[in-house]
N, C-alpha and C. Protein backbone atom coordinates (compact mmCIF):
# COMPACT_ATOMS: atom_id res chain seq x y z
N UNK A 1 -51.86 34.83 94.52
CA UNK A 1 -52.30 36.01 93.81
C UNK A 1 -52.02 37.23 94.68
N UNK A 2 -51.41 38.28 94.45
CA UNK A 2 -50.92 39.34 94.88
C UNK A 2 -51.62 40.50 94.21
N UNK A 3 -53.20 41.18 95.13
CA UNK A 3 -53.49 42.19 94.85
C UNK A 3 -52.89 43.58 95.75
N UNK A 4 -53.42 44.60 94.39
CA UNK A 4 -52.70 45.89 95.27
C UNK A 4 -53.86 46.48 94.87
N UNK A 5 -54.55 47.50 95.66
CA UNK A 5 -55.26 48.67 95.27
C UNK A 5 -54.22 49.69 95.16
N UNK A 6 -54.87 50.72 93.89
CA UNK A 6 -53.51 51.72 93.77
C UNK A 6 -54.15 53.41 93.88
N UNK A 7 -55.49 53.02 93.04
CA UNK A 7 -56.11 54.32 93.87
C UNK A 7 -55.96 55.19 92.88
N UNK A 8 -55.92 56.42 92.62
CA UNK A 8 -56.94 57.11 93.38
C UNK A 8 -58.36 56.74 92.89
N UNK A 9 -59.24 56.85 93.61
CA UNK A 9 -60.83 56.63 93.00
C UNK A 9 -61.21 57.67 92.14
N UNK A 10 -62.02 57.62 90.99
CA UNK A 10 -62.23 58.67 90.15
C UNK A 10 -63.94 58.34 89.48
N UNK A 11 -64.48 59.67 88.93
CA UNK A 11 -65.94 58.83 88.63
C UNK A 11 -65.78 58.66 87.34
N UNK A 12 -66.94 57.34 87.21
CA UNK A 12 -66.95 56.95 86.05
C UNK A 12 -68.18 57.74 85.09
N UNK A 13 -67.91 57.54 83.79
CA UNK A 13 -69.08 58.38 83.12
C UNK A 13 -70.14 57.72 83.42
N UNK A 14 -70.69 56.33 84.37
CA UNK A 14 -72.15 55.90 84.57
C UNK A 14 -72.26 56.73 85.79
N UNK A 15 -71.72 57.68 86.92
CA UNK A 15 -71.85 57.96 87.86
C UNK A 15 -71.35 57.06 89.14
N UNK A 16 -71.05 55.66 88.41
CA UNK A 16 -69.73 55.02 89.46
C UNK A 16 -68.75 55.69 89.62
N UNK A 17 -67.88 54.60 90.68
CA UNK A 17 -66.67 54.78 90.48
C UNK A 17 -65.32 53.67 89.77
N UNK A 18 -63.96 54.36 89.48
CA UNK A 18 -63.18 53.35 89.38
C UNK A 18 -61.82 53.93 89.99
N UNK A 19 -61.52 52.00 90.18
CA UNK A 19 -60.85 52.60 91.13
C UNK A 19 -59.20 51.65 90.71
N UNK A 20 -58.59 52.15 90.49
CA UNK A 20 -57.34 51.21 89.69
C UNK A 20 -56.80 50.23 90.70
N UNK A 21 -56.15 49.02 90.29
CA UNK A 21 -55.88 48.02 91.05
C UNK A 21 -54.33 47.35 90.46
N UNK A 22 -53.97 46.22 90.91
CA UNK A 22 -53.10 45.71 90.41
C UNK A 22 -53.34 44.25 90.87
N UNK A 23 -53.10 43.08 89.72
CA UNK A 23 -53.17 41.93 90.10
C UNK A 23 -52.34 41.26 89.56
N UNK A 24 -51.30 40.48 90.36
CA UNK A 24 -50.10 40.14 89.95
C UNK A 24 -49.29 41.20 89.20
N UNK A 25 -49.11 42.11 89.62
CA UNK A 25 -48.62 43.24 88.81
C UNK A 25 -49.23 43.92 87.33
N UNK A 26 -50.40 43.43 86.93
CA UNK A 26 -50.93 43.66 85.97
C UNK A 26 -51.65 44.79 86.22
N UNK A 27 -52.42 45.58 85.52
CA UNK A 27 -52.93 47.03 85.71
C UNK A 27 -54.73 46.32 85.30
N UNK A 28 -55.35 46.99 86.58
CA UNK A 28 -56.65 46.54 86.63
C UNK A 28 -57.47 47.52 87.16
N UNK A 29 -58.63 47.87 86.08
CA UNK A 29 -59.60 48.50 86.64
C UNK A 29 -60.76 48.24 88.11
N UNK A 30 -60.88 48.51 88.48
CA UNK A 30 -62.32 47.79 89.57
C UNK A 30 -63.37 49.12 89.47
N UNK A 31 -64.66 48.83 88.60
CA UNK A 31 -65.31 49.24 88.67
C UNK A 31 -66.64 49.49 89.67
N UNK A 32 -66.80 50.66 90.28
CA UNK A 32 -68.40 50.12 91.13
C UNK A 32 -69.45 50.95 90.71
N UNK A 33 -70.46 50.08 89.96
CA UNK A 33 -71.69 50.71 89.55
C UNK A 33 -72.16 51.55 90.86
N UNK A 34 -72.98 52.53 90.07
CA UNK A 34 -73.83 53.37 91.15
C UNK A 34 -74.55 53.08 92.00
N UNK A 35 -75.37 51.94 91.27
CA UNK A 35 -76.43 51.17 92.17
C UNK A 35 -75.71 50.51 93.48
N UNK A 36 -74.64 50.08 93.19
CA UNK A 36 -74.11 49.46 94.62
C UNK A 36 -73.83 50.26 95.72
N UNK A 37 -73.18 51.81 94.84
CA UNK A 37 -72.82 52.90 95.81
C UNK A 37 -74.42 53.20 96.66
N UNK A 38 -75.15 53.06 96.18
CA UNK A 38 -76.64 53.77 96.38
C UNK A 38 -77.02 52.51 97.38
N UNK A 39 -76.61 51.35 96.98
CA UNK A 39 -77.19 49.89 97.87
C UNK A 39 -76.26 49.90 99.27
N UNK A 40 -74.94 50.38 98.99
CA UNK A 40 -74.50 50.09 100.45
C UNK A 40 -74.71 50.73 101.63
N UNK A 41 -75.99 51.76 101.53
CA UNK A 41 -76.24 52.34 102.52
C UNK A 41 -77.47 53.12 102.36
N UNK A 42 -78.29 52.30 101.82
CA UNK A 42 -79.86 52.51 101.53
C UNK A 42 -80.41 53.40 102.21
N UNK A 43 -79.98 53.76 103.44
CA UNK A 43 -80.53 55.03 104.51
C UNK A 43 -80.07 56.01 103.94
N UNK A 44 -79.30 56.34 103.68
CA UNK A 44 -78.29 57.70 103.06
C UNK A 44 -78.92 58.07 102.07
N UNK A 45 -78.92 59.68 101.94
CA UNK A 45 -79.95 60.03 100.47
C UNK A 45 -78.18 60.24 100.00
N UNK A 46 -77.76 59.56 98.60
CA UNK A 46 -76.47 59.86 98.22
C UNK A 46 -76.17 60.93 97.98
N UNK A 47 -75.35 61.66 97.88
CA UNK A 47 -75.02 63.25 97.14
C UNK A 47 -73.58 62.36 96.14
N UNK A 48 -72.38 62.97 96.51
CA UNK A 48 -71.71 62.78 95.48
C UNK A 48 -70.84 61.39 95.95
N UNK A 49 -70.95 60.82 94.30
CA UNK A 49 -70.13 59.70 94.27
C UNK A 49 -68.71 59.49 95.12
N UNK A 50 -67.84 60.18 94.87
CA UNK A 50 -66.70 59.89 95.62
C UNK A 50 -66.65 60.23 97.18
N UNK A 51 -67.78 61.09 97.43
CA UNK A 51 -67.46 60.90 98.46
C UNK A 51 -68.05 59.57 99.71
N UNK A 52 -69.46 59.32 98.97
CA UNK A 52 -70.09 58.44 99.45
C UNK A 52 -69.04 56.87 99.37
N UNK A 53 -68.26 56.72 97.95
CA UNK A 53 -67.06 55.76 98.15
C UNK A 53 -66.29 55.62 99.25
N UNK A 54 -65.52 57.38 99.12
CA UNK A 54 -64.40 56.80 100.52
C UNK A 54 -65.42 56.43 101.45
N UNK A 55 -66.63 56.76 102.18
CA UNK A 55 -67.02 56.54 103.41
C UNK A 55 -67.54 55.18 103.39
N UNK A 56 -67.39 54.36 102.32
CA UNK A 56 -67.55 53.02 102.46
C UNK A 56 -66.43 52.43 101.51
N UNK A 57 -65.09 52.90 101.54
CA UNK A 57 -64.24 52.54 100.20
C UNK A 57 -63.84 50.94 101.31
N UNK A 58 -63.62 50.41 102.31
CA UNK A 58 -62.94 49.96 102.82
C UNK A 58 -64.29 48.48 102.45
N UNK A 59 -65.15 48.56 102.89
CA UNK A 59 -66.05 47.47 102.68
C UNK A 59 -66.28 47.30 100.82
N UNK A 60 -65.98 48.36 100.21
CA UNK A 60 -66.41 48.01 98.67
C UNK A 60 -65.06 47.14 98.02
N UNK A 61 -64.08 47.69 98.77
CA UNK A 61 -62.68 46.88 97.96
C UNK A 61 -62.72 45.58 98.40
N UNK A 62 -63.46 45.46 99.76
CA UNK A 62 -62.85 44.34 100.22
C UNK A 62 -64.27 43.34 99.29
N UNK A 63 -64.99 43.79 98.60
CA UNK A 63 -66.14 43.11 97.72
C UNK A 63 -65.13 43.08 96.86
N UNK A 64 -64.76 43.90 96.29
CA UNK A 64 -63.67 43.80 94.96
C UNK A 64 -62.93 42.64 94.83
N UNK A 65 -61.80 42.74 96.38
CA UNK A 65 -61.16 41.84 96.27
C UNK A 65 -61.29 40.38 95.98
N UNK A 66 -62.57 39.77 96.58
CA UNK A 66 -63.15 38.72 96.59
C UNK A 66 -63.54 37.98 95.03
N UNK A 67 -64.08 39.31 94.62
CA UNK A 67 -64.07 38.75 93.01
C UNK A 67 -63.05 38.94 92.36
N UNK A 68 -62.05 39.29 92.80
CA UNK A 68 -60.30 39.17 92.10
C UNK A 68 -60.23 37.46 92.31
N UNK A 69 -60.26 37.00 93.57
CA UNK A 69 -59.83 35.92 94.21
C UNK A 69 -60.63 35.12 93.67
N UNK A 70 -61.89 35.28 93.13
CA UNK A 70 -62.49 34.22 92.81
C UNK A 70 -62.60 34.11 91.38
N UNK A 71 -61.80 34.77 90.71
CA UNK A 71 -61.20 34.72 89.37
C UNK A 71 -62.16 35.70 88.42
N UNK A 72 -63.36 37.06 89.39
CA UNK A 72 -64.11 37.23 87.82
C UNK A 72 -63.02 38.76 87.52
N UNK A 73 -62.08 38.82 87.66
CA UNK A 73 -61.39 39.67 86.46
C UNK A 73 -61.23 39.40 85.50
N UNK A 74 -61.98 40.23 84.19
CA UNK A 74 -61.98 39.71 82.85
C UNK A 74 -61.61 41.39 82.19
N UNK A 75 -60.53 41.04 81.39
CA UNK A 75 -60.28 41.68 80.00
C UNK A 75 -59.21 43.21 81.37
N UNK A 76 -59.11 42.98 82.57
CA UNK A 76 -58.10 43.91 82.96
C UNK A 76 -58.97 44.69 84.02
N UNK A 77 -60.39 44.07 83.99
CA UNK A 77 -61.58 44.64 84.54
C UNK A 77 -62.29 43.69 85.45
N UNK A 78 -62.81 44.62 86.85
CA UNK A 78 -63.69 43.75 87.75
C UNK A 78 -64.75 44.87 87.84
N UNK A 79 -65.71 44.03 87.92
CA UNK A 79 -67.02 45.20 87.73
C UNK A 79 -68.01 44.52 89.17
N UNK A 80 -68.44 45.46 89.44
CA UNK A 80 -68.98 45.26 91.25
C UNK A 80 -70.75 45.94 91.23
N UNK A 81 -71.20 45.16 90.94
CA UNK A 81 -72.41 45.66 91.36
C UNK A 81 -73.33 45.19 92.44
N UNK A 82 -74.42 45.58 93.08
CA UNK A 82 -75.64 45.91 93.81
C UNK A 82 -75.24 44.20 94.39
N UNK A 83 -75.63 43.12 93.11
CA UNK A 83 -75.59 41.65 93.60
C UNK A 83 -74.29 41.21 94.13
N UNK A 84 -73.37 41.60 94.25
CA UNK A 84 -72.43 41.45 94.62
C UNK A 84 -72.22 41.69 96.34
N UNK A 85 -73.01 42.34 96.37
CA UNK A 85 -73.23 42.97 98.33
C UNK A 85 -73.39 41.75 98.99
N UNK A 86 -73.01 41.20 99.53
CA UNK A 86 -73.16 40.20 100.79
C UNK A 86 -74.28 39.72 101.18
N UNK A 87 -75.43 38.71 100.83
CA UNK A 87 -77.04 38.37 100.87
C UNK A 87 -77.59 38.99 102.53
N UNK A 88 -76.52 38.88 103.60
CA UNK A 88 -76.82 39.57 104.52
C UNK A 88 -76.71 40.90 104.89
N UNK A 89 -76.09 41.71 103.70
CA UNK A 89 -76.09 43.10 103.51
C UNK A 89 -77.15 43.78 104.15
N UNK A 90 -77.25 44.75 104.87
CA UNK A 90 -78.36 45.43 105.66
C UNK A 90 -78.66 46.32 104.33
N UNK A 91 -80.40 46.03 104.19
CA UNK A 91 -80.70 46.71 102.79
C UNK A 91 -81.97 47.81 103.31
C-alpha cells in the first residue's frame, strides 16, 4: 500500500481539519475531529485549528496513517478521532 499525504490542511466546517491524502493513487480525505486536535495536547488552551495541526501535524498523520494500513478507509475517507490517540497518549 503506497500512501502519500498531499496537503494542504484546510478547516473543516466541524472546526477540524482535512487534510487530503492519496492511497494507492486514489484521492483520500483524512479527516481530524476537533476533539482530537483539543486531546493532543490537553495543556494547550487551543486557539486556531490549523495552526494547532501543523504544531502537531507530524504525530496526527502518522495516527492517520495507521488507520490507512489497517484498512479503516471507507468511501475515500479516514476519520481520526480523540480514541484513536495512542492509550498511552499523555492526557
Amino acid at each position: 500500500m503506497k500512501i502519500e499525504f498531499i496537503g494542504p490542511a484546510s478547516l473543516a466546517d466541524d472546526g477540524g481539519i482535512n487534510y487530503p491524502a492519496k492511497i494507492d493513487g486514489r484521492d483520500t480525505l483524512c479527516h481530524f475531529s476537533y476533539e482530537v486536535l483539543e486531546d493532543i495536547d490537553p495543556e494547550v488552551l487551543m486557539g486556531n485549528s490549523l495552526d494547532h495541526f501543523a504544531k502537531h501535524q507530524l504525530a496526527l498523520l502518522s495516527i492517520a496513517e495507521q488507520k490507512m494500513l489497517g484498512g479503516h478507509a471507507h468511501v475515500s475517507k479516514v476519520q481520526i478521532f480523540s480514541s484513536d490517540l495512542p492509550s498511552d497518549w499523555p492526557s
